[in-house]
Protein backbone atom coordinates (compact mmCIF):
# COMPACT_ATOMS: atom_id res chain seq x y z
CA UNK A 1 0.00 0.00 0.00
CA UNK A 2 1.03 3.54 -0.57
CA UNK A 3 1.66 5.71 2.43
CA UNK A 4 -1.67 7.59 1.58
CA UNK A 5 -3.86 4.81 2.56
CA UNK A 6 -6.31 5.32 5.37
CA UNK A 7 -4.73 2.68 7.88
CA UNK A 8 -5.30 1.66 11.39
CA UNK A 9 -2.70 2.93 13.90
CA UNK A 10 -1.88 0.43 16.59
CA UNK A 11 0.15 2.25 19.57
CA UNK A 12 1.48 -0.53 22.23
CA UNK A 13 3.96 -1.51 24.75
CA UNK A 14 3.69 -5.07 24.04
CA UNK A 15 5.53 -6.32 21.32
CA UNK A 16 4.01 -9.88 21.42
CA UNK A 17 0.32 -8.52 22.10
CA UNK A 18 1.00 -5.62 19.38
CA UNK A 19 2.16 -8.45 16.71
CA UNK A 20 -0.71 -10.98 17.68
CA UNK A 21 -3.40 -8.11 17.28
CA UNK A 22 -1.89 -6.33 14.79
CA UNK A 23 -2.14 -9.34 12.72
CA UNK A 24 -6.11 -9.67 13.58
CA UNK A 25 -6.59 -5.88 12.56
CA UNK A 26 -4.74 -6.94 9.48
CA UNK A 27 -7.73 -8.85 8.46
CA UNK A 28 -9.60 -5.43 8.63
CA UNK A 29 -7.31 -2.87 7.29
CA UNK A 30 -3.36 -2.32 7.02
CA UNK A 31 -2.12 -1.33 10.34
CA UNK A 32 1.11 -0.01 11.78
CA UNK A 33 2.55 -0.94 14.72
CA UNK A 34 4.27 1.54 16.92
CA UNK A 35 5.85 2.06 19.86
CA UNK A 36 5.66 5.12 22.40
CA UNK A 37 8.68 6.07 20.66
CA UNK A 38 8.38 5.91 17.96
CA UNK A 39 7.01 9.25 15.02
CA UNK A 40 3.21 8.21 14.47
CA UNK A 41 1.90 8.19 10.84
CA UNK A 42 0.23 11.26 9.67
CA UNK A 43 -3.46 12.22 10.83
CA UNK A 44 -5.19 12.20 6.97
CA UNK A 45 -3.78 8.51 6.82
CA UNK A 46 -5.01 7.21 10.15
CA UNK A 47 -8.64 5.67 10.22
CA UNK A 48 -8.28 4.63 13.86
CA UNK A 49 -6.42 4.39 16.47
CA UNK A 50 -6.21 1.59 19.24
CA UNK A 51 -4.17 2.36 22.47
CA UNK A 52 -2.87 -0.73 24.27
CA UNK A 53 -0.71 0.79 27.01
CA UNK A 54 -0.34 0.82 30.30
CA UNK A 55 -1.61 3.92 32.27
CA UNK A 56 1.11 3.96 34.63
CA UNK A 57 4.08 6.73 34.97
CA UNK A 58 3.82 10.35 33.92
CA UNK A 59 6.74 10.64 31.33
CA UNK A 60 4.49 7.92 29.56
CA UNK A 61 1.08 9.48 29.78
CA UNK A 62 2.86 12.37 28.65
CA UNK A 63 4.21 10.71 25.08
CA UNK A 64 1.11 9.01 24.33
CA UNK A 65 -0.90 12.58 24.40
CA UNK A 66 1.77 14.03 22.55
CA UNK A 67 1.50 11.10 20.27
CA UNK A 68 -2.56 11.33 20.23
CA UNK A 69 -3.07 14.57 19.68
CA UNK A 70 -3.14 14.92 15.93
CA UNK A 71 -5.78 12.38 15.66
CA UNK A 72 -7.75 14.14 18.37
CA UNK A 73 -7.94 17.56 16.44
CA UNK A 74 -8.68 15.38 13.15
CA UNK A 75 -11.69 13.32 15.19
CA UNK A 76 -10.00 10.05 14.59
CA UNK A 77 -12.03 7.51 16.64
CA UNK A 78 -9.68 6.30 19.25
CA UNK A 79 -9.95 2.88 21.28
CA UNK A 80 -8.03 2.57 24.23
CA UNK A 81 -7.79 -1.18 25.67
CA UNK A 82 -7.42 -0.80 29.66
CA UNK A 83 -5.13 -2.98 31.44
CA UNK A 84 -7.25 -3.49 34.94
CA UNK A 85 -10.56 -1.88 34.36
CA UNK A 86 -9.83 0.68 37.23
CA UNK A 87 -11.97 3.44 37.48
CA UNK A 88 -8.38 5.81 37.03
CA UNK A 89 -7.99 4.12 33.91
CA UNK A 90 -11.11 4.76 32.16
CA UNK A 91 -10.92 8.23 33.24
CA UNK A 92 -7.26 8.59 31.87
CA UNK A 93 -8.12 6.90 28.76
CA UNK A 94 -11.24 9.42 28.66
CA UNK A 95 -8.67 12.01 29.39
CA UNK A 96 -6.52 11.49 26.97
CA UNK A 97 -8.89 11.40 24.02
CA UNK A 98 -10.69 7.80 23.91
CA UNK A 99 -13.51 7.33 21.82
CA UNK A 100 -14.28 4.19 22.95
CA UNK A 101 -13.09 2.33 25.97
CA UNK A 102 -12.35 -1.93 25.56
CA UNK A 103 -11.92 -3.83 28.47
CA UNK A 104 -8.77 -5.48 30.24
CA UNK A 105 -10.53 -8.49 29.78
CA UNK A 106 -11.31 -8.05 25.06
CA UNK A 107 -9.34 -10.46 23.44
CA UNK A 108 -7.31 -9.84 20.17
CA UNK A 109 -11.07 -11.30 18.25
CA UNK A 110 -13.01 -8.53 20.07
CA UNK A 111 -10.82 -6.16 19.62
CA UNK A 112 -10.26 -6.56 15.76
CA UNK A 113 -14.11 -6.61 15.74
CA UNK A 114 -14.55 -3.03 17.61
CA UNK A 115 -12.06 -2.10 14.94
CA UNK A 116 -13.95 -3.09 11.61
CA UNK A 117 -17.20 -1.97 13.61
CA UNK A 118 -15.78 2.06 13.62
CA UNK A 119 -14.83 1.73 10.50
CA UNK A 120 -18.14 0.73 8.98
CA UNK A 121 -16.06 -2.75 7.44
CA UNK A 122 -16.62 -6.35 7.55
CA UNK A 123 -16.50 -7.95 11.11
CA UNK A 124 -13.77 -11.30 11.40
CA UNK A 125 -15.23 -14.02 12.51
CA UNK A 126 -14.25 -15.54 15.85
CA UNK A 127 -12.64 -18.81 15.96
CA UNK A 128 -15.29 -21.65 14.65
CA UNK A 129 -14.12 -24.58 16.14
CA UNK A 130 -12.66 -26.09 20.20
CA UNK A 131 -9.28 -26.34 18.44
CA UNK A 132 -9.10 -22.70 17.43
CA UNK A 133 -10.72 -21.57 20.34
CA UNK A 134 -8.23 -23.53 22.65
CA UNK A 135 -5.12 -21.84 20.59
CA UNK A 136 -6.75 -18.36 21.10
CA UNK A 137 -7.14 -18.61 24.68
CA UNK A 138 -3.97 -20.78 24.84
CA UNK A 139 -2.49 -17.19 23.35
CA UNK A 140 -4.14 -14.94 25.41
CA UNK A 141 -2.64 -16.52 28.43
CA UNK A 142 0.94 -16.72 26.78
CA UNK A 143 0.79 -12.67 26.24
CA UNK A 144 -0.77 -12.19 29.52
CA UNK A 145 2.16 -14.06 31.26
CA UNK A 146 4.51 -12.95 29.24
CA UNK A 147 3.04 -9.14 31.00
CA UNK A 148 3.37 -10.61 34.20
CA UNK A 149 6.77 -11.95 34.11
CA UNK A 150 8.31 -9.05 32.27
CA UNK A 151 6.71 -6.78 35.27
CA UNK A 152 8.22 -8.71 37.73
CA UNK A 153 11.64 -8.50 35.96
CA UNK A 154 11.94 -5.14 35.84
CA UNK A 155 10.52 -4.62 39.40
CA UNK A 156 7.35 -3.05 38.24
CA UNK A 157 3.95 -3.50 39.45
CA UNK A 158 1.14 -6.11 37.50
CA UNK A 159 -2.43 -6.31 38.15
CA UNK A 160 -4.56 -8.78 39.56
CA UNK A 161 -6.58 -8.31 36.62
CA UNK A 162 -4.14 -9.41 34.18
CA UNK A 163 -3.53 -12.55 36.69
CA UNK A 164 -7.23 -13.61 36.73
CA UNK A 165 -7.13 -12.60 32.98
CA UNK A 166 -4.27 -15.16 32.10
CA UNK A 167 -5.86 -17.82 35.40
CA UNK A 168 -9.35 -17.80 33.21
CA UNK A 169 -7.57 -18.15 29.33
CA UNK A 170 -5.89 -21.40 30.76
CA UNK A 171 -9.13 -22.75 32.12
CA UNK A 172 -10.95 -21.92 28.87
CA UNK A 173 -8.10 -23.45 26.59
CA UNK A 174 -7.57 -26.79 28.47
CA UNK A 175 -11.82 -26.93 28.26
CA UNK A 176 -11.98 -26.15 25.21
CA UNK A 177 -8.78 -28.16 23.82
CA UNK A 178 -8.24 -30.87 26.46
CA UNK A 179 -5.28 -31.11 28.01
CA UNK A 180 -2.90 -32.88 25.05
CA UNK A 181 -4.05 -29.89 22.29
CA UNK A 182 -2.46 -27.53 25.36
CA UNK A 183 0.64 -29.44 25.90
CA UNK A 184 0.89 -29.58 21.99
CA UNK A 185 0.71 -25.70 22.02
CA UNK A 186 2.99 -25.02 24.76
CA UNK A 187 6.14 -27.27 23.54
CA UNK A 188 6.33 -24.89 20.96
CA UNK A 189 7.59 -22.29 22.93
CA UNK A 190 10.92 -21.08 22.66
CA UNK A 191 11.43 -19.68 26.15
CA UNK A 192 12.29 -22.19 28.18
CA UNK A 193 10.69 -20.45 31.66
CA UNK A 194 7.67 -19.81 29.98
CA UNK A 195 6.93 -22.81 28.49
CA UNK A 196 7.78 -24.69 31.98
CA UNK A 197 5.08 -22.63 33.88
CA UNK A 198 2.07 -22.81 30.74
CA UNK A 199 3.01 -26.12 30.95
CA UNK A 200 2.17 -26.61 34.86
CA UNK A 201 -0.68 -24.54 35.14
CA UNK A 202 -2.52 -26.07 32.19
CA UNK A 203 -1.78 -29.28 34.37
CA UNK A 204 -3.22 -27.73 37.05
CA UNK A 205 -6.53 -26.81 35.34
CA UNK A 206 -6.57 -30.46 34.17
CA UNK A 207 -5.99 -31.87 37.40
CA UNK A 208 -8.58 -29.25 39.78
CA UNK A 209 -11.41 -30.26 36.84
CA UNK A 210 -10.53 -34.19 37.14
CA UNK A 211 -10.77 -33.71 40.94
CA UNK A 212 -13.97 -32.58 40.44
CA UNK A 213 -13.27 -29.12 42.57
CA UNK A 214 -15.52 -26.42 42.67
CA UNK A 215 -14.67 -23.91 40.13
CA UNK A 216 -13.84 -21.12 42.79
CA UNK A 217 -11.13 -23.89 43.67
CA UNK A 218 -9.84 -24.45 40.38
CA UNK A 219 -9.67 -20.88 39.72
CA UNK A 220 -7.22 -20.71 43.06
CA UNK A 221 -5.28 -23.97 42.02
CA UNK A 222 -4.70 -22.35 38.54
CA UNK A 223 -3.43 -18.96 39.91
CA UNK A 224 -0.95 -20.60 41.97
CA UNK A 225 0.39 -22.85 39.62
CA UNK A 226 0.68 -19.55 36.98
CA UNK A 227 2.33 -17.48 39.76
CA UNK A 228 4.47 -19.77 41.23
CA UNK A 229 7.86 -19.54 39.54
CA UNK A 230 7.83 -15.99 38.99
CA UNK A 231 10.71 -15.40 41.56
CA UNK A 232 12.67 -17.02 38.27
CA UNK A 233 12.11 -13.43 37.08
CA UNK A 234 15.13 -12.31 38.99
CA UNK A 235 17.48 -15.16 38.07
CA UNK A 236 20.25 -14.22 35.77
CA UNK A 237 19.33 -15.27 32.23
CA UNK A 238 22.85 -17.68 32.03
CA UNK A 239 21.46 -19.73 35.08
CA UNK A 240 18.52 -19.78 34.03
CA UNK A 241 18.83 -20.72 30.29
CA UNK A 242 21.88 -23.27 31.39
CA UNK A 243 21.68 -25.68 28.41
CA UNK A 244 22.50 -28.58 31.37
CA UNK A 245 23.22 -29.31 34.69
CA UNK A 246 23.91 -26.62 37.40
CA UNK A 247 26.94 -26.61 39.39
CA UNK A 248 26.59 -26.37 43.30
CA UNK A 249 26.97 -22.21 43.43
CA UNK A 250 23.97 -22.13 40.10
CA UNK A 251 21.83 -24.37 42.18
CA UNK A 252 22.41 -22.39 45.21
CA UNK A 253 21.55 -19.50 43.00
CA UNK A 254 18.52 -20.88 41.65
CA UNK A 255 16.93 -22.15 44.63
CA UNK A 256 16.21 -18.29 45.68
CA UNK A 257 13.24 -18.04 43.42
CA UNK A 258 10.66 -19.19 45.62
CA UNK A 259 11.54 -16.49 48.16
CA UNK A 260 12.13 -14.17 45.93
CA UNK A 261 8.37 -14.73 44.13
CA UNK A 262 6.82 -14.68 47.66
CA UNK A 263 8.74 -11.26 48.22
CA UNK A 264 7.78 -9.93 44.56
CA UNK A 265 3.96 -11.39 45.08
CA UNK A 266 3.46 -9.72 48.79
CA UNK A 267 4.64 -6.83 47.26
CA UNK A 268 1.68 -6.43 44.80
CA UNK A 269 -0.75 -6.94 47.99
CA UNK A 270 -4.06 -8.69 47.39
CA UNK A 271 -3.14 -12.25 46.89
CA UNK A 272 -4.02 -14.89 49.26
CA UNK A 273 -2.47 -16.14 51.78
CA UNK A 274 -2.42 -19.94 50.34
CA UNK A 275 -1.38 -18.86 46.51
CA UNK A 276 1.71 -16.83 48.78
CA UNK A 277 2.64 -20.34 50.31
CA UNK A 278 2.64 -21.88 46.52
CA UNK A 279 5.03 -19.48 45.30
CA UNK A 280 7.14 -19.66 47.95
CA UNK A 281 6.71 -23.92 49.30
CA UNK A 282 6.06 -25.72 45.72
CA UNK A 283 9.56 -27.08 46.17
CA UNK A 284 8.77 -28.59 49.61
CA UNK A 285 8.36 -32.27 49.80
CA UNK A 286 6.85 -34.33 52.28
CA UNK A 287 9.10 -36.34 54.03
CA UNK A 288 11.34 -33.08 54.56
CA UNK A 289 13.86 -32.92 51.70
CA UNK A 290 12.82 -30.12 49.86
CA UNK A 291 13.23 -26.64 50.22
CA UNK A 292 13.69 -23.57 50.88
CA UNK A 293 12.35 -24.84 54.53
CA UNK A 294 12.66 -28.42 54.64
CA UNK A 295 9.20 -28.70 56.01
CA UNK A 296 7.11 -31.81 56.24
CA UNK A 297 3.97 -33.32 56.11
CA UNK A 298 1.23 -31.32 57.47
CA UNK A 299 3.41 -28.21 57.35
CA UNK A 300 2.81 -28.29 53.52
CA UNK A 301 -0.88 -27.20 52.40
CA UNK A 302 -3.13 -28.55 49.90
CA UNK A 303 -2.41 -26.17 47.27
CA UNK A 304 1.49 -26.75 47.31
CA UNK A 305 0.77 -30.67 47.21
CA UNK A 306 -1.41 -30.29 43.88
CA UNK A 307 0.83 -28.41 42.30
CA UNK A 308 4.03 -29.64 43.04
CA UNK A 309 2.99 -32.70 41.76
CA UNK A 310 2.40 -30.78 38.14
CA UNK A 311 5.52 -29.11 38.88
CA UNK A 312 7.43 -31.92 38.74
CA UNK A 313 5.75 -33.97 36.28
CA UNK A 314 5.90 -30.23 33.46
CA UNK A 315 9.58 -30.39 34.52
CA UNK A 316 10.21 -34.43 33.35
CA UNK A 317 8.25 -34.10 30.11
CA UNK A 318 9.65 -30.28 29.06
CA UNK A 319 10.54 -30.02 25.62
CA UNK A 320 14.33 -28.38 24.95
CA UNK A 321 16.94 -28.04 22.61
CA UNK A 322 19.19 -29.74 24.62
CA UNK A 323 16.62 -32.24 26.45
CA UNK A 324 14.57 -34.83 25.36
CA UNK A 325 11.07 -34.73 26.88
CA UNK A 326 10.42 -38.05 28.76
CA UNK A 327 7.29 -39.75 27.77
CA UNK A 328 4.28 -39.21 29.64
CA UNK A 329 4.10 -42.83 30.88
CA UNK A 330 7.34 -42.46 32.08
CA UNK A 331 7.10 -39.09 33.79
CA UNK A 332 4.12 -40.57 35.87
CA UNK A 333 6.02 -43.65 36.86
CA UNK A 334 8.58 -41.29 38.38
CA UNK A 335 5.77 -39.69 40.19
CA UNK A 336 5.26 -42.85 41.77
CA UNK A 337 8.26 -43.66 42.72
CA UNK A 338 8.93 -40.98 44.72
CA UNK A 339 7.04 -42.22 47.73
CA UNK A 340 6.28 -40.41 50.82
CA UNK A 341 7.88 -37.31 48.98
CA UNK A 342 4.51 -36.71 47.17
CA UNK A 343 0.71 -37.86 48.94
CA UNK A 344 -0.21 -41.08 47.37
CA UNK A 345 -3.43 -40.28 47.27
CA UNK A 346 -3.33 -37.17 45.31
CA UNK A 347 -0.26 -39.19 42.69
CA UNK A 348 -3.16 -41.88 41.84
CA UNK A 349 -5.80 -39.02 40.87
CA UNK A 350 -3.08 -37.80 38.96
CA UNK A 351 -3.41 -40.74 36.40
CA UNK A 352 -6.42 -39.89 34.85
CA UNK A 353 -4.23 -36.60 33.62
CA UNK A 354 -1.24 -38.26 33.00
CA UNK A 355 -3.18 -40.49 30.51
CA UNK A 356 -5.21 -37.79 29.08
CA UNK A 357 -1.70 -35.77 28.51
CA UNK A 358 -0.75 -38.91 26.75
CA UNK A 359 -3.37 -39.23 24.21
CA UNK A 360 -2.88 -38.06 21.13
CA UNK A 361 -5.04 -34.22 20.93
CA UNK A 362 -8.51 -34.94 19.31
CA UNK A 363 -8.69 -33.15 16.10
């Protein structure tokens, strides 16, 4: 297209979200991708604008109304897409010029659709079948992470929206999907830490809906197994991408995380108390050989017992360059074996997902 051609402008400051919706608004319109930045296109070319940024920090507020204002004075329609619904957010996206106001909560689909809507052009359809629908929400919770754990890297602050956000994509994917189509999706990632923790809380929604628990329960089961490496955040990148074993001082390195994710979590407020003892006890084991405590038996809740169990069994059949993945079958058979570290109970009603993660995905 020629630089004159009405196009939508897509302003973000999150490269994977901005390529996964630009490429949805794409089925709409052409649409540039920018950053805060970067020079915006000029108003006569724009035929919307869609704001996903983060409301947080004056310097920032500041660019993005320097970088909306041309396309205010032209009336470009402007959609902002919040971040946590706050009330201060819907007034600052107001504020600074908003025409419309989406949601933390709009997927990419919903978003491309408010898109084609202001523009008076065809609306996409959403994905038509479980298997699309699984790899949509299956994305959603990738970009949502991938929000979360960048936040915590940098020391900055993420919202319990975008945690329930991510918590609810996971739950919709593995129902949708089943758990096999989820493990399918996730061993394609290339990060390493991200795949490992899609990978155990999709195992967790699999294992709270096989245990029949009520869904206030999965929803808390799912939360702490998405929150509970994120002291890994704060791990230096050549310990934590080690293509291999860890020497004693790595190790010793790496087995600050869960303290460190308790300290990060605690410092966002508002999570309970038993997702806090996840983060910071998923290592524990029950005869007293884990750590960071060494505690035992009923020192260890529920909640770290369920997912420690997906914890280790995400870590056995992981998917690296350097690492084979172990086979499902065998994975589980290590679960067994590890006796009174694990309740037997809870390693028995873990078959039914350890065969279901063994099946091939239903097309």
């Amino acid at each position: 297209m020629s630089t004159d051609d009405p196009t939508v402008l897509l302003i973000s400051d999150r490269d994977d979200q901005s390529r996964e919706l630009g490429n949805w608004i794409g089925r709409v319109c052409s649409c540039r991708n920018i950053a805060l930045d970067e020079p915006p296109a000029r108003a006569n070319a724009v035929a919307a604008v869609v704001t996903d940024v983060a409301f947080r920090g004056a310097a920032g507020i500041a660019r993005l109304r320097s970088l909306l204002a041309p396309y205010r004075a032209a009336a470009t329609p402007i959609m902002a897409v919040l971040r946590d619904n706050s009330h201060y957010e819907q007034v600052q996206a107001v504020a600074l010029g908003a025409s419309s106001v989406l949601p933390a909560t709009a997927s990419s689909v919903e978003i491309c659709r408010a898109v084609a809507a202001a523009l008076g052009a065809d609306i996409p359809a959403a994905p038509a079948n479980a298997a699309a629908s699984a790899a949509q929400h299956a994305e959603q919770a990738r970009l949502e992470f991938h929000t979360i754990f960048r936040a915590a890297t940098c020391g900055e602050a993420f919202t319990r929206a975008e945690v329930e956000n991510a918590t609810d994509a996971v739950i919709e994917a593995v129902a949708d999907g089943g758990i096999r189509r989820w493990l399918d999706i996730v061993w394609t990632y290339d990060n390493g830490t991200y795949q490992h923790c899609m990978l155990v809380t999709g195992l967790a929604a699999e294992f709270a809906k096989s245990l029949g628990l009520s869904a206030n329960d999965q929803e808390r089961l799912v939360r702490g197994a998405l929150l509970h490496d994120l002291g890994k955040a704060k791990i230096p990148l050549q310990i934590l991408n080690k293509q291999g074993r860890l020497d004693p001082a790595e190790l010793t390195i790496m087995r600050t995380h869960p303290g460190i994710g308790h300290e990060i979590l605690c410092g966002q407020g508002s999570y309970e108390p038993e997702i806090l003892e996840v983060v910071l006890r998923h290592h524990e084991l029950l005869d007293g050989s884990g750590y960071p405590d060494g505690l035992s038996g009923s020192q260890i809740g529920d909640l770290v017992r369920l997912t420690t169990i997906c914890d280790i069994y995400a870590a056995l059949i992981e998917r690296r360059p350097y690492k084979q993945p172990m086979p499902p079958t065998r994975a589980f058979d290590i679960l067994h074996d590890m006796g009174g570290k694990l309740e037997a109970a809870l390693v028995r009603a873990f078959t039914r997902v350890a065969e279901s993660s063994a099946a091939p995905a239903a097309a």
